[in-house]
C-alpha atoms as a PDB file:
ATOM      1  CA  UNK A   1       0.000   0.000   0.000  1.00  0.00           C
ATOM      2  CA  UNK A   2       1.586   3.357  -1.011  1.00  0.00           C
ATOM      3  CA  UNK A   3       1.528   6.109   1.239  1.00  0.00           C
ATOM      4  CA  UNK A   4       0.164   9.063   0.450  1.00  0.00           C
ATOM      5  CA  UNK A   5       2.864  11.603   0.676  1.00  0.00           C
ATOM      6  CA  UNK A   6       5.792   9.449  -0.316  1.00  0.00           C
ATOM      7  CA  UNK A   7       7.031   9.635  -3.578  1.00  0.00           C
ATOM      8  CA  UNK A   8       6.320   6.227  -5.518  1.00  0.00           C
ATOM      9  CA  UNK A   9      10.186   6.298  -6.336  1.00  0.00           C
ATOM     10  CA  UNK A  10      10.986   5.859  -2.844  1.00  0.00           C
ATOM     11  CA  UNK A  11       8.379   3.335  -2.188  1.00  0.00           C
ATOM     12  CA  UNK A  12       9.598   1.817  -5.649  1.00  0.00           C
ATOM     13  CA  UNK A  13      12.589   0.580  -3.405  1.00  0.00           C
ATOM     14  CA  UNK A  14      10.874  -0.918  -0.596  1.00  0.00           C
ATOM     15  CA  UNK A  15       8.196  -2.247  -2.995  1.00  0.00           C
ATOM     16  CA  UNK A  16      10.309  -4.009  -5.711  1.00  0.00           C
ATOM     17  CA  UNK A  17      10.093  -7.650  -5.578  1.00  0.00           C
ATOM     18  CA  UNK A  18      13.332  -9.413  -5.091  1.00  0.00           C
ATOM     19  CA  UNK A  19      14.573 -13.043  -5.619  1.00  0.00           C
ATOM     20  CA  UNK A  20      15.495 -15.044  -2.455  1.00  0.00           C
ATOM     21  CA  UNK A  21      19.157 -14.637  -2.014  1.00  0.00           C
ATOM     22  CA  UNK A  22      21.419 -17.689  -2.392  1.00  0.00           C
ATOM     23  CA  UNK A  23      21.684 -20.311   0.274  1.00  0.00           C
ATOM     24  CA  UNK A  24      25.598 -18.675   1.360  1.00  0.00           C
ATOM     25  CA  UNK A  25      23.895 -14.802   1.460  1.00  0.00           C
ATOM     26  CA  UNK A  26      20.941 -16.215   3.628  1.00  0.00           C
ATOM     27  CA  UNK A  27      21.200 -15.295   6.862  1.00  0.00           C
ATOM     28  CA  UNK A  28      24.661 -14.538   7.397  1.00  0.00           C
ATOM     29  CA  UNK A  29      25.436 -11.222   6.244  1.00  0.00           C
ATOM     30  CA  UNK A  30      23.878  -7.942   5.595  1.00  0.00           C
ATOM     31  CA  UNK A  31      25.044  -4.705   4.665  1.00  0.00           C
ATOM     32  CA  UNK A  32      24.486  -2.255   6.709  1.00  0.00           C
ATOM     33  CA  UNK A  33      23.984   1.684   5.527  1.00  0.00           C
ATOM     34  CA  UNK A  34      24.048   4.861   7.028  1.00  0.00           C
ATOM     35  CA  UNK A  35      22.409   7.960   5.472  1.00  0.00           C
ATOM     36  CA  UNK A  36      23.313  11.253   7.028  1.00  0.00           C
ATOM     37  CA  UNK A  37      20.337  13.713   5.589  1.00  0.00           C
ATOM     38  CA  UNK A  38      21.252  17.142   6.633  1.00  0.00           C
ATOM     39  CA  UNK A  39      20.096  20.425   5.952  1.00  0.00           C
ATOM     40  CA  UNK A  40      22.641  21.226   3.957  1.00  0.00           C
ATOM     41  CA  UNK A  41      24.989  18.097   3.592  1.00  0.00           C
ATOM     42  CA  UNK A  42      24.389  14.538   3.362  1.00  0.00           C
ATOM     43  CA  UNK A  43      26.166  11.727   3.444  1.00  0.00           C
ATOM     44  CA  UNK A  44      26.508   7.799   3.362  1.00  0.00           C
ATOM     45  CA  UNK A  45      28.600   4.954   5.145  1.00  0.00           C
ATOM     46  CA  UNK A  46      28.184   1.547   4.481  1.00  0.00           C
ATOM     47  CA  UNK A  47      29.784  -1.769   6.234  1.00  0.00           C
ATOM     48  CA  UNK A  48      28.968  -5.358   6.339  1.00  0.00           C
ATOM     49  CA  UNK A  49      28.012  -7.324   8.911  1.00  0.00           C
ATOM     50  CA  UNK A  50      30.750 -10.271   9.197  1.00  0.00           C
ATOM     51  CA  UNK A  51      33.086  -6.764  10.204  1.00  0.00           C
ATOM     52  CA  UNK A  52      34.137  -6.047  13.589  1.00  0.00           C
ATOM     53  CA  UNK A  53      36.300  -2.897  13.400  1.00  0.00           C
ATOM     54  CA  UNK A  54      35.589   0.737  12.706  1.00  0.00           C
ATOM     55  CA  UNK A  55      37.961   0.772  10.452  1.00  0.00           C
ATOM     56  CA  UNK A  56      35.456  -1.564   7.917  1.00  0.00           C
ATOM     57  CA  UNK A  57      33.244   1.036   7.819  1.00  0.00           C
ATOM     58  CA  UNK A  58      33.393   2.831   4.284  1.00  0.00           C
ATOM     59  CA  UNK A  59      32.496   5.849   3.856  1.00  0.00           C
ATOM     60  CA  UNK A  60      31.475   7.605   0.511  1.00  0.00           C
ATOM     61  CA  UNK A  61      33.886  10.253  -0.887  1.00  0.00           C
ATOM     62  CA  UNK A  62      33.302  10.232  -4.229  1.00  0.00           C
ATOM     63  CA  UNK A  63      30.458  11.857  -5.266  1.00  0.00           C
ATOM     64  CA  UNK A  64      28.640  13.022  -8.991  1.00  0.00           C
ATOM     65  CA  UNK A  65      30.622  16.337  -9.405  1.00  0.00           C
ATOM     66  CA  UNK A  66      33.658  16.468  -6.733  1.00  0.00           C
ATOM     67  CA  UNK A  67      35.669  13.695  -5.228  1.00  0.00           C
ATOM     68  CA  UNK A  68      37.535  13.294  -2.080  1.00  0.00           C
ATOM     69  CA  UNK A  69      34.366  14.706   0.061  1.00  0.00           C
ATOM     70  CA  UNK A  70      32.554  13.252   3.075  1.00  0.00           C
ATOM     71  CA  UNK A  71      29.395  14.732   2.332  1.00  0.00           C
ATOM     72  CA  UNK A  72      27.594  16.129  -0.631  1.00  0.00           C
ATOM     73  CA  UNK A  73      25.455  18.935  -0.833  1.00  0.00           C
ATOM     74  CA  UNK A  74      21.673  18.569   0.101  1.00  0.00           C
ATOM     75  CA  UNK A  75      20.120  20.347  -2.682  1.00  0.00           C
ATOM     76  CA  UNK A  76      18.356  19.067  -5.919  1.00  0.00           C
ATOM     77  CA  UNK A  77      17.789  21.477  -9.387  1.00  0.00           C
ATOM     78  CA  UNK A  78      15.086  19.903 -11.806  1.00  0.00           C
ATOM     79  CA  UNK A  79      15.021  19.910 -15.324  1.00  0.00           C
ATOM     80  CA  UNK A  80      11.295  21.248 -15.302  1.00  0.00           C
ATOM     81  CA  UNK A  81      12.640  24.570 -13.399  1.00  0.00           C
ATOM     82  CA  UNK A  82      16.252  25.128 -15.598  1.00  0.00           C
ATOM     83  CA  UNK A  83      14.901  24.752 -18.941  1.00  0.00           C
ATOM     84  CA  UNK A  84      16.141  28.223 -19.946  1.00  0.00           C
ATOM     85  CA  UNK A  85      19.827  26.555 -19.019  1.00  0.00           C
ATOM     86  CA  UNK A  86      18.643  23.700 -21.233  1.00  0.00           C
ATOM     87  CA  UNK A  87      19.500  21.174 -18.181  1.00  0.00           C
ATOM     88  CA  UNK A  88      18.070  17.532 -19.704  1.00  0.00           C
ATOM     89  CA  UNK A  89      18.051  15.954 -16.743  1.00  0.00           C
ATOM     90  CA  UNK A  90      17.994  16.825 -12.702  1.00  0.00           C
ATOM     91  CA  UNK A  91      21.283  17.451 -10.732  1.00  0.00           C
ATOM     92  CA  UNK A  92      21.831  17.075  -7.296  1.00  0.00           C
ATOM     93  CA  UNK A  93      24.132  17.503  -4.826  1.00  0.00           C
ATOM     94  CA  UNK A  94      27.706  19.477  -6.419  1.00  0.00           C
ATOM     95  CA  UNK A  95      26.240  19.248  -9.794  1.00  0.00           C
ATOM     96  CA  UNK A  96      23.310  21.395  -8.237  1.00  0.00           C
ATOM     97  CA  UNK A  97      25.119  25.393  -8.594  1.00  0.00           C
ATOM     98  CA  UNK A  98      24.555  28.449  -9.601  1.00  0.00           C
ATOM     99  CA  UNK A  99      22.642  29.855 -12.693  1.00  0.00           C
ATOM    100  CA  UNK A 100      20.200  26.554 -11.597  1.00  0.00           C
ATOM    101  CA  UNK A 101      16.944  27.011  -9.731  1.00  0.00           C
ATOM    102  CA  UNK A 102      17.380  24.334  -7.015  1.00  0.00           C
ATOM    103  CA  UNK A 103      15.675  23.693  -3.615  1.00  0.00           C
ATOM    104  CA  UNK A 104      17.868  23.188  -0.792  1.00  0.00           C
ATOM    105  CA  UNK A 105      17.004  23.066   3.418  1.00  0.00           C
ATOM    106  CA  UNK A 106      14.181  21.554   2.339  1.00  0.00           C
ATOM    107  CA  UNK A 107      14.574  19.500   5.763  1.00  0.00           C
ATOM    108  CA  UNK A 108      13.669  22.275   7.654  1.00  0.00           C
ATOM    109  CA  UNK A 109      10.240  22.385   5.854  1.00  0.00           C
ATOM    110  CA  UNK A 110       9.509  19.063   6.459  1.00  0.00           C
ATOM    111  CA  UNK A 111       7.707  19.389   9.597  1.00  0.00           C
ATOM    112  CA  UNK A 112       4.973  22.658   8.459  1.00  0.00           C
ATOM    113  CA  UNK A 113       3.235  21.983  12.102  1.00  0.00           C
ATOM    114  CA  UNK A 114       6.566  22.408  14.140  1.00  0.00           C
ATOM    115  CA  UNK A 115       6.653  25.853  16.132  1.00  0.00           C
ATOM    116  CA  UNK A 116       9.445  27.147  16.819  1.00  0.00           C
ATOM    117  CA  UNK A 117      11.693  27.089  19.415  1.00  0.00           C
ATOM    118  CA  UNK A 118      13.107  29.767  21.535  1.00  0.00           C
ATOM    119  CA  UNK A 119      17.076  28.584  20.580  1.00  0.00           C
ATOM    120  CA  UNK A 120      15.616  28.862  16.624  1.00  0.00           C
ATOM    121  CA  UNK A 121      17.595  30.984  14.604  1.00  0.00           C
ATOM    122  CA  UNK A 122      14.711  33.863  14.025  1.00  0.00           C
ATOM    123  CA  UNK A 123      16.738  34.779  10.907  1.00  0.00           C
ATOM    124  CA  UNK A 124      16.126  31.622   9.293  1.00  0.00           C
ATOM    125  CA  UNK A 125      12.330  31.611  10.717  1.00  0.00           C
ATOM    126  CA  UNK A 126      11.436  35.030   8.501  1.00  0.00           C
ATOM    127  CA  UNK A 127      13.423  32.810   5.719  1.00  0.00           C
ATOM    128  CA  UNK A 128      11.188  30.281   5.753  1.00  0.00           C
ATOM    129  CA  UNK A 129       8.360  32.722   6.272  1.00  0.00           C
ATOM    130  CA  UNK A 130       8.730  34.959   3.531  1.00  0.00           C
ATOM    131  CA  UNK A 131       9.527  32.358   0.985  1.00  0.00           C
ATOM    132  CA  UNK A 132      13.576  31.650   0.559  1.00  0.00           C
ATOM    133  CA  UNK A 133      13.539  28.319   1.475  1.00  0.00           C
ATOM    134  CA  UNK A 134      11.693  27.542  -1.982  1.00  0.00           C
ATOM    135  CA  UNK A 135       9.827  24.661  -3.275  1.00  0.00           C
ATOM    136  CA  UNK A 136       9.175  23.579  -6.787  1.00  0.00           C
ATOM    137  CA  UNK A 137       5.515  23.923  -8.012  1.00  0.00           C
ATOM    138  CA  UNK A 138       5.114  20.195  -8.782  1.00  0.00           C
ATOM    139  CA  UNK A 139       6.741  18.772  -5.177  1.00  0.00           C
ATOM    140  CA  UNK A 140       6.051  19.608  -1.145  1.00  0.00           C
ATOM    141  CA  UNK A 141       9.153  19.231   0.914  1.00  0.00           C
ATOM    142  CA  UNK A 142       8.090  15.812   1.301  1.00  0.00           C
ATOM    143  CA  UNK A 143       8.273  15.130  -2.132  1.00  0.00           C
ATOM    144  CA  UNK A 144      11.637  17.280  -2.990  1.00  0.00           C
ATOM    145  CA  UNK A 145      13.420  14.749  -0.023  1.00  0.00           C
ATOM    146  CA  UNK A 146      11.921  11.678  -1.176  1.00  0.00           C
ATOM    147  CA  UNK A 147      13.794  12.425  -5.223  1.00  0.00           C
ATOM    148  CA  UNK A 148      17.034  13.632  -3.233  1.00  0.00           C
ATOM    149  CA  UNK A 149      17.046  10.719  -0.996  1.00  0.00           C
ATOM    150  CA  UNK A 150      16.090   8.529  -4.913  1.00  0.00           C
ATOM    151  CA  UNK A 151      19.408  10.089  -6.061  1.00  0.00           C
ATOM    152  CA  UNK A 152      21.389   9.336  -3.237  1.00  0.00           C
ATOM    153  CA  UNK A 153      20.624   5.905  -3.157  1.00  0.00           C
ATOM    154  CA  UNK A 154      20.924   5.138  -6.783  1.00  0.00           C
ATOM    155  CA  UNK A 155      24.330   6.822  -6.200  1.00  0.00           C
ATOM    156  CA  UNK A 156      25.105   4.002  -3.675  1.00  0.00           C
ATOM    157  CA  UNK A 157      23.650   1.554  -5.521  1.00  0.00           C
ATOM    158  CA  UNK A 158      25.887   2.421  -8.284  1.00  0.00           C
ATOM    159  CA  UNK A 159      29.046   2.435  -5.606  1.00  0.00           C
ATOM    160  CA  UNK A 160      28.478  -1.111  -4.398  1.00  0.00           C
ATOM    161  CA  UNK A 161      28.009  -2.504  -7.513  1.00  0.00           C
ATOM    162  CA  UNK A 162      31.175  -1.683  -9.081  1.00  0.00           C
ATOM    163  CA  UNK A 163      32.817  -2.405  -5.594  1.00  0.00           C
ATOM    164  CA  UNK A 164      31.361  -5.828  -4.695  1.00  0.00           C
ATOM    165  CA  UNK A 165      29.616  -6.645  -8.201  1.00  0.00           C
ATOM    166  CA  UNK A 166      26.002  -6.823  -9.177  1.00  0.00           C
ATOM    167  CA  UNK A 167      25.177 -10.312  -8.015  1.00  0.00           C
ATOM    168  CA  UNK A 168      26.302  -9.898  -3.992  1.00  0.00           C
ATOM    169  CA  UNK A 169      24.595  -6.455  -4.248  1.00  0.00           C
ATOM    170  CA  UNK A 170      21.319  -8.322  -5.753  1.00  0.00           C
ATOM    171  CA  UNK A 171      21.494 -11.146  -3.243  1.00  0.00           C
ATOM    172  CA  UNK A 172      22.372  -9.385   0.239  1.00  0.00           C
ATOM    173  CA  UNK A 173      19.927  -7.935   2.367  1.00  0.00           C
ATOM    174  CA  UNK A 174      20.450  -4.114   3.032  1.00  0.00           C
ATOM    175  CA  UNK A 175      19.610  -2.623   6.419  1.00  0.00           C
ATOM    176  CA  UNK A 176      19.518   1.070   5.931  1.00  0.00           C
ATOM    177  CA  UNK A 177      19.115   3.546   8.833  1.00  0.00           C
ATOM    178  CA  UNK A 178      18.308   7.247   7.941  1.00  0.00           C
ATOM    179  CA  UNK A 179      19.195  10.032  10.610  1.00  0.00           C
END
């Protein structure tokens, strides 16, 4: 059953049918993700689960745009909003820049019902207020996470397959936990 306000591209991943993994994957190891969404960086980690050591844990640093980073930009520029810069498809994270129209802190207009705080920045409240924090037409702020959050895990997706190969990826169950 899809939820309402997810995008189907995210639900496309917990949705899409899999073959059972061979008899050696079954039950003995995972992989094990960590996605850092932040308001204005993001970023991923990834280990298995036969490792013991902090060490094993990888960390992406190569991202679309700019190696040798620990995080990436949050921040997404579609193709529908940049067609005067002729972009053909959407960018995110580094490739996301200046002359585009992009959304970025869209975290902090996830929650519309959240009041705020007497530590909030009031700066960024009259931000949000008066408009600066900016969403597409065609998406709410659920819907501009849920196609950043699409990219970054096709981005990993892409990672561990040229790292471990298509079939382990395929076959080995992936625990990810968002923060």
């Amino acid at each position: 059953m899809e939820h309402p306000q997810m995008s189907s591209k995210i639900m496309d991943i917990y949705e899409a049918p899999r073959e059972a993994p061979p008899p050696y994957v079954s039950g003995r190891h995972r992989l094990i993700v960590g996605i850092d969404y932040g308001t204005t960086y993001s970023g991923i980690s990834y280990v298995t689960s036969d490792k013991k050591h902090i060490d094993d844990i990888h960390v992406v640093r190569s991202w679309p745009g700019k190696d040798g980073e620990w995080k990436t930009p949050t921040r997404i520029a579609y193709a529908s909003e940049n067609q005067k810069i002729a972009l053909e498809e959407n960018q995110w994270g580094y490739r996301a820049e200046a002359p585009m129209v992009m959304c970025s802190w869209t975290k902090l207009l996830l929650d519309a019902s959240a009041r705020p705080a007497q530590s909030d920045d009031h700066r960024l409240q009259s931000d949000i207020e008066s408009g600066k924090l900016r969403l597409p037409a065609h998406r709410n702020a659920q819907g501009v996470t849920a196609d950043y959050l699409h990219e970054l895990y096709k981005h990993l997706k892409q990672k561990l397959t040229r790292e471990l190969g298509a079939s382990i990826v395929a076959s080995t169950p992936m625990d990810v936990w968002l923060t």
